[in-house]
Protein backbone atom coordinates (compact mmCIF):
# COMPACT_ATOMS: atom_id res chain seq x y z
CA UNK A 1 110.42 74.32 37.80
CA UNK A 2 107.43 76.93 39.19
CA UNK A 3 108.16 79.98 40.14
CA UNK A 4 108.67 80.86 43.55
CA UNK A 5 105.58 82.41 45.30
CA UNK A 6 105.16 85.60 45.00
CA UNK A 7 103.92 88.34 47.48
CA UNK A 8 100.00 89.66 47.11
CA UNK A 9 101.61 93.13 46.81
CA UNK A 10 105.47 94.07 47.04
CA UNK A 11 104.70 96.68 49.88
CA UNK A 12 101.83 97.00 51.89
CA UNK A 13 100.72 101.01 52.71
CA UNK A 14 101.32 100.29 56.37
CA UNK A 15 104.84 98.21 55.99
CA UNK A 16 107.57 100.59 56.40
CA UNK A 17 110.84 101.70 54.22
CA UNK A 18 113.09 98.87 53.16
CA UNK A 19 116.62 98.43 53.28
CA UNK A 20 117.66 101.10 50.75
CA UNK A 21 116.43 103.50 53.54
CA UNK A 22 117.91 101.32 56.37
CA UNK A 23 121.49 101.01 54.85
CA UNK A 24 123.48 99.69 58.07
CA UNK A 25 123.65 96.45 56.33
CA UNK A 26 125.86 97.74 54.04
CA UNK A 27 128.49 98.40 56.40
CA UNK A 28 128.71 95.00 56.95
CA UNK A 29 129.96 94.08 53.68
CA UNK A 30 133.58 95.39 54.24
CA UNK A 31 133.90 92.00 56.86
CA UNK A 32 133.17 89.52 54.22
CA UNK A 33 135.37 88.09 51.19
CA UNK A 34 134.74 90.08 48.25
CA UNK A 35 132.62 87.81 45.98
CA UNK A 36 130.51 87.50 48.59
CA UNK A 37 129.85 91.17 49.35
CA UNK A 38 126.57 92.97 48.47
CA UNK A 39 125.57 96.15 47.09
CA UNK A 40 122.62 97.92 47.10
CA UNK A 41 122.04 96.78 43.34
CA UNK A 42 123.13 93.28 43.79
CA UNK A 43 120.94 92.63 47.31
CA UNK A 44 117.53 90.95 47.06
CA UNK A 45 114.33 91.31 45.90
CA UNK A 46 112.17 93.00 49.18
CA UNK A 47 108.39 91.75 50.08
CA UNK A 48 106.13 91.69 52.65
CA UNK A 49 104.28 89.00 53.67
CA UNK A 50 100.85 89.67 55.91
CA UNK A 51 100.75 87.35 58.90
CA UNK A 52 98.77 87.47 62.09
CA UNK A 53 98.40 91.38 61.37
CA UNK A 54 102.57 91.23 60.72
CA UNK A 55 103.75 92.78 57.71
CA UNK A 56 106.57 90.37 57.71
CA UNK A 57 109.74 91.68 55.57
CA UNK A 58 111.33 89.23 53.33
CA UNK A 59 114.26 88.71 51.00
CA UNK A 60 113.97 87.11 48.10
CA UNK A 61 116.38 85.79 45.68
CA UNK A 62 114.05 84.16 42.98
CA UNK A 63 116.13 81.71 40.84
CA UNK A 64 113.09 79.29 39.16
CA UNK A 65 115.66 76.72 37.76
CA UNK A 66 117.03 75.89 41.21
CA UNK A 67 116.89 72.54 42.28
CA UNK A 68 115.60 73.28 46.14
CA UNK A 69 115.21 76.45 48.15
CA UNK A 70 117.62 77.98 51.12
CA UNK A 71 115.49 79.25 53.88
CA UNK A 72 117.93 81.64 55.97
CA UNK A 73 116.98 82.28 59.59
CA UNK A 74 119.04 84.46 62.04
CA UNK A 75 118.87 84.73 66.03
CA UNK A 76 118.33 87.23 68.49
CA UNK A 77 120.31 90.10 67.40
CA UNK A 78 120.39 89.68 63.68
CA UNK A 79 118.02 89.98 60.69
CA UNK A 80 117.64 88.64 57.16
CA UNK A 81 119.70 91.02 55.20
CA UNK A 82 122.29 89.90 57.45
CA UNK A 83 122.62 86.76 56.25
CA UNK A 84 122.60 87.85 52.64
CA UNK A 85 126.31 87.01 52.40
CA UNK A 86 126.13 83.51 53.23
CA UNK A 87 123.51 83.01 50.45
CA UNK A 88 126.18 84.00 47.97
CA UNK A 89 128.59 81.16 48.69
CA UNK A 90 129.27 79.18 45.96
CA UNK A 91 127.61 75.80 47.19
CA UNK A 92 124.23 78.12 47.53
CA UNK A 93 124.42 80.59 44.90
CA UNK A 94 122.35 78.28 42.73
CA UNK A 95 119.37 77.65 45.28
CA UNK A 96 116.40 80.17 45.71
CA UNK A 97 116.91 82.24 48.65
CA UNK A 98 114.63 83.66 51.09
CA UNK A 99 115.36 85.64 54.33
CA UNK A 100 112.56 86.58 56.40
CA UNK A 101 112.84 89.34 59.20
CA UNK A 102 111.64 87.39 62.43
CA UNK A 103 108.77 89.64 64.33
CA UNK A 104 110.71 92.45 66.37
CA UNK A 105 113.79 92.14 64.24
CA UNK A 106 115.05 93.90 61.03
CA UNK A 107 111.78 95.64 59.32
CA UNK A 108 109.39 93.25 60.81
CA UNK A 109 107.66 95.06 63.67
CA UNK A 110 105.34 93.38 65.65
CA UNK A 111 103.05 95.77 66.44
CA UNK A 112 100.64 95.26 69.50
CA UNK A 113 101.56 91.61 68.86
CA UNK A 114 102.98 89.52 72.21
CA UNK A 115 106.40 87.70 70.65
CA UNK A 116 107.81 84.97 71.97
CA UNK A 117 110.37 82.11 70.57
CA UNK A 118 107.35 79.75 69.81
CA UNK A 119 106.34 82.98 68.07
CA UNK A 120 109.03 82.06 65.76
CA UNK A 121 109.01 78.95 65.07
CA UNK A 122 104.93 78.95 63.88
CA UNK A 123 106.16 81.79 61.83
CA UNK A 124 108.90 80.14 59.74
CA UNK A 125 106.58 77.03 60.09
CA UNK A 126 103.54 78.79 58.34
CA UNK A 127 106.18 80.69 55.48
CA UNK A 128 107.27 77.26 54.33
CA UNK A 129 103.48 76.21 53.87
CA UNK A 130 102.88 79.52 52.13
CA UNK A 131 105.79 78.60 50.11
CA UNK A 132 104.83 75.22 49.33
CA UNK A 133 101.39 76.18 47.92
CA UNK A 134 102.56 77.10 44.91
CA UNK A 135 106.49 75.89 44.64
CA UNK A 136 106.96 72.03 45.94
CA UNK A 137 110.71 72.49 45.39
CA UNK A 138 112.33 70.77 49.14
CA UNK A 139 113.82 73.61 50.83
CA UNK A 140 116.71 73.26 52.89
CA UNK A 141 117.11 75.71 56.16
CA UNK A 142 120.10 77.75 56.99
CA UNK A 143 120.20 78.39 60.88
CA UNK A 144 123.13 80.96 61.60
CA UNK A 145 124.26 81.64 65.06
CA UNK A 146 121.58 81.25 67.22
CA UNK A 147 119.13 80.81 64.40
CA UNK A 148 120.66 77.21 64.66
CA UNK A 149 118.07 76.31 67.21
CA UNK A 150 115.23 77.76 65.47
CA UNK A 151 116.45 75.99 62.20
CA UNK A 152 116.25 72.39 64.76
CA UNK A 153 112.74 73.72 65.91
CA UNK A 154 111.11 74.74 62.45
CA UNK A 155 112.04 71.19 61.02
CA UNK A 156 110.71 69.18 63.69
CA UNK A 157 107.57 71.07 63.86
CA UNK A 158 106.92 71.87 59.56
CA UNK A 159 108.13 68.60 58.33
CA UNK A 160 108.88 68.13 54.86
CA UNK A 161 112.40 69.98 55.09
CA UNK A 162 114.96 68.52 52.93
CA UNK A 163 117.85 68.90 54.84
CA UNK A 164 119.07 71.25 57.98
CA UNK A 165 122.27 73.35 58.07
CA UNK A 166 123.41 74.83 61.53
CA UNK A 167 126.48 76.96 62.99
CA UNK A 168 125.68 76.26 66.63
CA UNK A 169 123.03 74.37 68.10
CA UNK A 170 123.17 75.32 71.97
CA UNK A 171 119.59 74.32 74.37
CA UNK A 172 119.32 77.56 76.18
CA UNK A 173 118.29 75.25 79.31
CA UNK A 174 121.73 74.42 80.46
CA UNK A 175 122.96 76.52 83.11
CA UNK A 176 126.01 76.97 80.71
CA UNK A 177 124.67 77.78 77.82
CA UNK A 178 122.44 80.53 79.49
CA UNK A 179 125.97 81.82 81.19
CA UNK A 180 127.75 82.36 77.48
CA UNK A 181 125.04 83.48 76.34
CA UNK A 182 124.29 86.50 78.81
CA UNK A 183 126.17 89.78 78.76
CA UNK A 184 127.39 88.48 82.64
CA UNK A 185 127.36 85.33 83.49
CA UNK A 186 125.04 85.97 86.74
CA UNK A 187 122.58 87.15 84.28
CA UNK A 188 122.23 83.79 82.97
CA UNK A 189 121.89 82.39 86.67
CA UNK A 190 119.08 84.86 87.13
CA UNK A 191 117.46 84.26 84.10
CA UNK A 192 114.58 81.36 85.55
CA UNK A 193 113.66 84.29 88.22
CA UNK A 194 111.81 86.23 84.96
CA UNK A 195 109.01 83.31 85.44
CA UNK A 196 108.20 84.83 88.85
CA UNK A 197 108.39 88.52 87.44
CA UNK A 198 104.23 90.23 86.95
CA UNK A 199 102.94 90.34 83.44
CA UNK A 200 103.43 94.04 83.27
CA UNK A 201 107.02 93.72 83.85
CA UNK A 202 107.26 90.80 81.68
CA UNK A 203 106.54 92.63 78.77
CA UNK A 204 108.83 95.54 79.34
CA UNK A 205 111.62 95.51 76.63
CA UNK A 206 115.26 96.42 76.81
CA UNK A 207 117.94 96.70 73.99
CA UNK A 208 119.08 92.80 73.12
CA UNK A 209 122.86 93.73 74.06
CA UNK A 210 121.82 94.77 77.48
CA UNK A 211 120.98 90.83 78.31
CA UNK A 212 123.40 89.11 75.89
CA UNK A 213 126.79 88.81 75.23
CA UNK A 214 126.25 90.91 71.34
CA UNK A 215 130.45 91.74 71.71
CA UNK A 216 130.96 88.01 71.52
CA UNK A 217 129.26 87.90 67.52
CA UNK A 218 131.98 88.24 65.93
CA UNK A 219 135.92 88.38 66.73
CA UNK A 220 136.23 90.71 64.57
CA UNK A 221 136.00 93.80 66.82
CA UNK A 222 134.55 96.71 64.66
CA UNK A 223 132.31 94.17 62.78
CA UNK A 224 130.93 93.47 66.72
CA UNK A 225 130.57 96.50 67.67
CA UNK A 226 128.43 97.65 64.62
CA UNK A 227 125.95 94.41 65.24
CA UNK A 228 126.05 95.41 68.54
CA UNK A 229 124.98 99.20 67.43
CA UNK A 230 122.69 98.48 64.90
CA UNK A 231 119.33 99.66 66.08
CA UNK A 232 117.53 96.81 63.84
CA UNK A 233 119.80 93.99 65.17
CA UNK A 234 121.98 93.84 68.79
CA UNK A 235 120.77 97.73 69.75
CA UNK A 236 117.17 96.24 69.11
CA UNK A 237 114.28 96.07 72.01
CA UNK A 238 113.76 92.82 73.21
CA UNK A 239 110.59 92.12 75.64
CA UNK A 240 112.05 89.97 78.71
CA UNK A 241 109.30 87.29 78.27
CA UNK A 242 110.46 86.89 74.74
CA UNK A 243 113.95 86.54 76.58
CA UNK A 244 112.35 83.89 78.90
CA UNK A 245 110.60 81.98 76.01
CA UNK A 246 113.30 81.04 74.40
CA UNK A 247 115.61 80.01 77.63
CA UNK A 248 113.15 77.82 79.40
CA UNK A 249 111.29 76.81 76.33
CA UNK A 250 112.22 73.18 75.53
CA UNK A 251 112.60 71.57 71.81
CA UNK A 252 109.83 71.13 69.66
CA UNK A 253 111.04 67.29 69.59
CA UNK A 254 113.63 66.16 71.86
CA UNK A 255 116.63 65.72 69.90
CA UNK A 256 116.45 61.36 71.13
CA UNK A 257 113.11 61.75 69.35
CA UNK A 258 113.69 63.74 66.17
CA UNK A 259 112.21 62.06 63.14
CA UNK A 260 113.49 65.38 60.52
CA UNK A 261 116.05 65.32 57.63
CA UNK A 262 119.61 65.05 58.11
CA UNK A 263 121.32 68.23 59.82
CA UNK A 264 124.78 69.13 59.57
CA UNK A 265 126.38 71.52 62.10
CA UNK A 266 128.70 73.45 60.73
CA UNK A 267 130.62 75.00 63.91
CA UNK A 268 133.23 77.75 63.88
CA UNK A 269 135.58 76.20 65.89
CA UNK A 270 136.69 79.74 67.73
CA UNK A 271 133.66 80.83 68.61
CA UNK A 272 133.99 82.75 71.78
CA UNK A 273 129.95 83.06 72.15
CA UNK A 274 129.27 79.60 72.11
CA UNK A 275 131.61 76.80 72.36
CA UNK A 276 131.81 73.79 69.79
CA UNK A 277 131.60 71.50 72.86
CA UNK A 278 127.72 73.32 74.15
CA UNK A 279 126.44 72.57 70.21
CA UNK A 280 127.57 69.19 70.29
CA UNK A 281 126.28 68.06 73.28
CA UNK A 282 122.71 68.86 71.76
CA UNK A 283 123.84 67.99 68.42
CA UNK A 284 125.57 64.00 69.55
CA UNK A 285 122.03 63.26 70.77
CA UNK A 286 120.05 63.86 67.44
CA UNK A 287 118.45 60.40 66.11
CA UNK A 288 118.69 59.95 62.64
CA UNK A 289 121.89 61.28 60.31
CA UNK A 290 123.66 64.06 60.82
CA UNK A 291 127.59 65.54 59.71
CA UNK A 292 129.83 67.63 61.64
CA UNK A 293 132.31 70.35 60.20
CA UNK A 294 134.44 72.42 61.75
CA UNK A 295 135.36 75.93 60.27
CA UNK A 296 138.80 76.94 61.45
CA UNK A 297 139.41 80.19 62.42
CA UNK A 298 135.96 81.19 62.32
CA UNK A 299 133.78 83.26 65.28
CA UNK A 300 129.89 83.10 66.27
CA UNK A 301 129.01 84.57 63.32
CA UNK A 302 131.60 83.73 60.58
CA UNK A 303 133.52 86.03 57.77
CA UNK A 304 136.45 84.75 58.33
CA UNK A 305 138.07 83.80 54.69
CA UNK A 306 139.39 80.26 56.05
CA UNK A 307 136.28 79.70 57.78
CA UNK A 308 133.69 80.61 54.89
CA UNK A 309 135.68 78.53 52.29
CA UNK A 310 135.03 75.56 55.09
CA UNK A 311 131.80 76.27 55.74
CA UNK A 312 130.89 76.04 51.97
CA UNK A 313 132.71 72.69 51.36
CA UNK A 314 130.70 71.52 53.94
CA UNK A 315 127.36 72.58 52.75
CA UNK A 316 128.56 71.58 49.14
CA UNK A 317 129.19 67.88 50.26
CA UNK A 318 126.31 67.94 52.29
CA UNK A 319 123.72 68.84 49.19
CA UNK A 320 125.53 66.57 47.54
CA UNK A 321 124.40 63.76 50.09
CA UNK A 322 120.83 65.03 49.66
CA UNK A 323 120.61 64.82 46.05
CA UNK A 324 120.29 68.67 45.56
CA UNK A 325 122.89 70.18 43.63
């Protein structure tokens, strides 16, 4: 198997420190099971990669045997190292990892750049074809939280993904999704009055757990309140019309229409954030194959023991399907 690509130079003069400067990530660690805990020794390999004038941060677990690749992408609120935990289950500890920081998330600032969700998606879109250059291993996507969507999106507009796996899988159009996911529900009702705000004020930015509902990430109290603390996560700047983007923005492919690889959703099933029943009404209308698991006991964004051990039965049977482990 080839090696995965590699980064023209490990750190560009102009990226900033990496995560053994920004260490909040590590307080994490306490929340998850212990084998799949991280250390600063044990986490991944850190590059930048230079898009659009981005010095996008990425982790990288290089593993050139692996049969396919795991692409993990977080939501609003989160950031690759993040997600390093759920990399280490046992149903993915073989596959090559990579995390990237989404622009104005983790270490990936975006500069004078104007973000929004579609932002996003052509970013993901363009690492895969980076990553395909010079590695034609399939890659499978990991879409945690609200990185479910954005996991839907990148597949219907990249192509050649192998296989999708989701935790929720909400359309930010419906009144009540918009409602969960604001900080108040009246937020969410006011949310299609940001189209009629002025540019200027459209581009003003506000901490992401000002709009939404960041306490609602976990139910894990003390494992919320540090997401919703952490300066490179839910205490992050968010610009409103990146806010707008992604709540009026429809589907790459309407989900009637979607011609991608199969996608299992993978749904804690006491999520208080977003309910199994606003992911599956999305989800039930996907054309082509798809597999549902619930993960008992678990919240938006999982570590529940129970819930992990479910979540990686799932994925295991679901590789298994795809002909990748």
């Amino acid at each position: 198997m080839p090696l995965s690509a590699r980064p023209t130079s490990e750190r560009p003069a102009e990226a900033g420190a990496g995560y053994l400067h920004h260490r909040q990530w590590l307080s994490y660690q306490e929340f998850f099971p212990g084998g799949l805990r991280l250390t600063a020794e044990t986490a991944p390999d850190e590059q930048w990669w230079r898009w659009r004038g981005m010095d996008v941060h990425l982790d990288r677990v290089a593993r050139p045997d692996a049969p396919a690749k795991l692409v993990a992408l977080h939501g609003a609120g989160g950031y690759g190292r993040m997600l390093a935990p759920y990399g280490r289950l046992p149903s993915l500890y073989d596959l090559d990892y990579l995390a990237p920081d989404l622009p104005g998330f983790g270490l990936t600032d975006p500069g004078r750049n104007h973000v929004t969700y579609r932002t996003w998606v052509e970013c993901v879109a363009a690492l895969l074809e980076r990553e395909r250059r010079t590695d034609p291993r399939p890659v499978v996507l990991l879409g945690v939280g609200t990185g479910g969507r954005l996991a839907y999106d990148v597949a219907a507009a990249a192509g050649s993904v192998a296989g999708v796996v989701v935790t929720c899988l909400a359309d930010p159009r419906r009144g009540e999704v918009r409602r969960r996911l604001a900080v108040r529900p009246e937020l969410g009702q006011w949310s299609g009055l940001l189209s009629l705000a002025p540019w200027p004020l459209r581009q003003a930015r506000v901490p992401v757990h000002w709009l939404a509902n960041v306490a609602a990430v976990s139910n894990n109290v003390k494992f919320a309140e540090l997401v919703w603390a952490d300066a490179l996560g839910g205490g992050n700047w968010i610009s409103l019309s990146f806010v707008r983007s992604y709540l009026a923005g429809a589907p790459v492919t309407e989900p009637e229409e979607f011609r991608g690889p199969p996608v299992l959703l993978a749904h804690p099933d006491e999520d208080r954030w977003i309910p199994t029943s606003l992911s599956t009404r999305f989800f039930d209308r996907i054309a082509g194959p798809t597999r549902f698991a619930a993960l008992r006991g678990g919240g938006h964004l999982p570590v529940e023991e129970i819930a992990l051990a479910d979540l990686d039965r799932a994925v295991r049977d679901f590789l298994d399907e795809l002909g990748l482990t």
